[in-house]
C-alpha atoms as a PDB file:
ATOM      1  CA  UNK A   1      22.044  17.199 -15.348  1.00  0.00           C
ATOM      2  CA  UNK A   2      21.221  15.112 -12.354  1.00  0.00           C
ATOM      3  CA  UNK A   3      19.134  12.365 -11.736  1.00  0.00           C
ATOM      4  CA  UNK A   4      15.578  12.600 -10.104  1.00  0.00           C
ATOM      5  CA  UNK A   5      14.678  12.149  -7.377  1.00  0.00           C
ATOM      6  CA  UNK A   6      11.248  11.342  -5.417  1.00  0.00           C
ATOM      7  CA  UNK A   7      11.166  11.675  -1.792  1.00  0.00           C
ATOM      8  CA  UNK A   8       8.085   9.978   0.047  1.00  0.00           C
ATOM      9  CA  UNK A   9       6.814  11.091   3.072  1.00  0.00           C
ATOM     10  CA  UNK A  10       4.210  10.237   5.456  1.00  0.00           C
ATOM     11  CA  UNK A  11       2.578  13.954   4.920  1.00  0.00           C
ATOM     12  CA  UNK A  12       3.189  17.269   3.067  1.00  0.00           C
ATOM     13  CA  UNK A  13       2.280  20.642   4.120  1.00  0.00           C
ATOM     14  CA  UNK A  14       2.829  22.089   0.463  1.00  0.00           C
ATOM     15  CA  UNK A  15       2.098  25.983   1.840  1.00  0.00           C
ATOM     16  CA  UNK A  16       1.008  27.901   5.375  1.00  0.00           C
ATOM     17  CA  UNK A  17      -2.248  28.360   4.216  1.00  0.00           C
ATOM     18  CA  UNK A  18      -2.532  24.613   2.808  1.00  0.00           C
ATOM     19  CA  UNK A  19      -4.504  21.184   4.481  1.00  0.00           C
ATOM     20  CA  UNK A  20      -1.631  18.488   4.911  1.00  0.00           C
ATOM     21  CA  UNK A  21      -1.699  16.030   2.049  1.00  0.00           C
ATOM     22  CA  UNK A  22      -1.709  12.254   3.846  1.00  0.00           C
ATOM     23  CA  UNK A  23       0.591   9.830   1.901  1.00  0.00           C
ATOM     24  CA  UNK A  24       2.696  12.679  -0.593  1.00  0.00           C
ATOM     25  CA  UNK A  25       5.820  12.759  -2.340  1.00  0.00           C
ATOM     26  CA  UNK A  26       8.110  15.283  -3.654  1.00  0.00           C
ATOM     27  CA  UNK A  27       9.859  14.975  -7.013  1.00  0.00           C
ATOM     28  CA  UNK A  28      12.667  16.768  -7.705  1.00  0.00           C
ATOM     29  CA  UNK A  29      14.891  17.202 -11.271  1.00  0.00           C
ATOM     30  CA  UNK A  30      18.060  19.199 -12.239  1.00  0.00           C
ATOM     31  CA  UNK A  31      17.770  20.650  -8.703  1.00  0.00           C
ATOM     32  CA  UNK A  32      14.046  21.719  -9.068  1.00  0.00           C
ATOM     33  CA  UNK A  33      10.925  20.669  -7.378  1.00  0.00           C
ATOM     34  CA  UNK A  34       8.629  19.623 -10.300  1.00  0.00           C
ATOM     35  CA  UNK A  35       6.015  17.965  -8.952  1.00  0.00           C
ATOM     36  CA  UNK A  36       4.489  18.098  -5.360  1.00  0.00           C
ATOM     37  CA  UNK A  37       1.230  16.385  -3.593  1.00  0.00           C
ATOM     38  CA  UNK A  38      -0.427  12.796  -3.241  1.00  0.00           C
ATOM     39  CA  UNK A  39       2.198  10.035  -3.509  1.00  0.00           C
ATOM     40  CA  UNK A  40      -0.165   8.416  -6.312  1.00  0.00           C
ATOM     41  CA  UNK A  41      -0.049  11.717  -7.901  1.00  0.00           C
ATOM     42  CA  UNK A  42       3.721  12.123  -8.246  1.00  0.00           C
ATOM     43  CA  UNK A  43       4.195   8.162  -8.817  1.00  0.00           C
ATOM     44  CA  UNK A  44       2.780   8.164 -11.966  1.00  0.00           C
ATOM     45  CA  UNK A  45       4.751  11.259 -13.270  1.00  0.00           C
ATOM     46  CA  UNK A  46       8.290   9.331 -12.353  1.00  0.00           C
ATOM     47  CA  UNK A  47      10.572   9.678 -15.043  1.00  0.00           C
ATOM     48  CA  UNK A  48      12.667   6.509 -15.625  1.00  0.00           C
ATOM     49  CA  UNK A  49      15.948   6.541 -13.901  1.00  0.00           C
ATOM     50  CA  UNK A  50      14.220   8.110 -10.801  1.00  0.00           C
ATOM     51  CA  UNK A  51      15.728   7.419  -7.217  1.00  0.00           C
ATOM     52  CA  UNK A  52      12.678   7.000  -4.858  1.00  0.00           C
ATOM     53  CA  UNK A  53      13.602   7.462  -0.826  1.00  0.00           C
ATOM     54  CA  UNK A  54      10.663   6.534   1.353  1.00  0.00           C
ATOM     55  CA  UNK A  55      11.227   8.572   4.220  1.00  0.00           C
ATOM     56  CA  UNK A  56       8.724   7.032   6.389  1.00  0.00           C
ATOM     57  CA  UNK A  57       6.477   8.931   9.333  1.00  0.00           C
ATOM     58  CA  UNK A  58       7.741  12.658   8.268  1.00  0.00           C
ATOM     59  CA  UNK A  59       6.457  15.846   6.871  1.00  0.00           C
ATOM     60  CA  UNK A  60       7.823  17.419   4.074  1.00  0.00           C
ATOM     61  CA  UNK A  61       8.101  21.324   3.520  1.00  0.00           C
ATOM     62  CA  UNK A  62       9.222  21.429  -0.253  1.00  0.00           C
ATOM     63  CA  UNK A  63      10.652  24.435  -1.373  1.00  0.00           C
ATOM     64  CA  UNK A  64      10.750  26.247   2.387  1.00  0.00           C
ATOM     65  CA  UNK A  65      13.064  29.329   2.692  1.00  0.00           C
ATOM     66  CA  UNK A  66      14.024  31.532   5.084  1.00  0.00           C
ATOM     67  CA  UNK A  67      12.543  34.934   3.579  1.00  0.00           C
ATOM     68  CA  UNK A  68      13.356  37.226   7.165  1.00  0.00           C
ATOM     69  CA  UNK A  69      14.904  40.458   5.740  1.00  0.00           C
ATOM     70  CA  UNK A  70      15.356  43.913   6.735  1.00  0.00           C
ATOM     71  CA  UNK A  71      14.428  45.805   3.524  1.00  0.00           C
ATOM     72  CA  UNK A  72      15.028  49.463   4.848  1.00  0.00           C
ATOM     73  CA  UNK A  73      18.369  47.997   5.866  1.00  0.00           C
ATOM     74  CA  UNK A  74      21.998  48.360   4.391  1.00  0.00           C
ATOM     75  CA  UNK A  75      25.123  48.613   5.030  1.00  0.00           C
ATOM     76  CA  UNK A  76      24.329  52.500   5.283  1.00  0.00           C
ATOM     77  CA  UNK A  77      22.166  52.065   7.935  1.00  0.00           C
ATOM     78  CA  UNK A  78      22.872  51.057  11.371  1.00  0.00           C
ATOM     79  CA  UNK A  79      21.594  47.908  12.692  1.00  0.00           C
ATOM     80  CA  UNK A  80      19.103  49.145  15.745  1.00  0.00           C
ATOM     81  CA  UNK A  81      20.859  48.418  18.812  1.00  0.00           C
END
């Protein structure tokens, strides 16, 4: 089990399809993100014990992945060329 930790950030940009939220923070437990949005928000759900890192004029993208794949691909098939 590991610590939490809450990262602030000067915005967040929870989704694509999402307004940035000003003034945000990310909290993260056991290698989870459990809570995301307004900095007020996730302040008041801080466990005790939490490590808080104000990362000043950023943006954070919790939770982005790199989802490019080639589903009719595999190791059968050829890559184009």
């Amino acid at each position: 089990m590991t610590a939490p930790v809450a990262l602030r950030a000067a915005r967040l940009l929870p989704h694509a399809y999402a307004d940035i939220v000003p003034d945000a923070g990310v909290l993260a437990a056991d290698g989870e993100i459990v809570a995301a949005g307004p900095w007020a928000t996730v302040a008041a759900a801080l466990p005790e014990g939490t490590e808080v890192r104000d990362l000043g004029d950023v943006t954070l993208l919790p939770g982005l992945i790199d989802c490019h794949v080639h589903l009719a691909m595999d190791a059968d098939t050829p890559a184009a060329s």
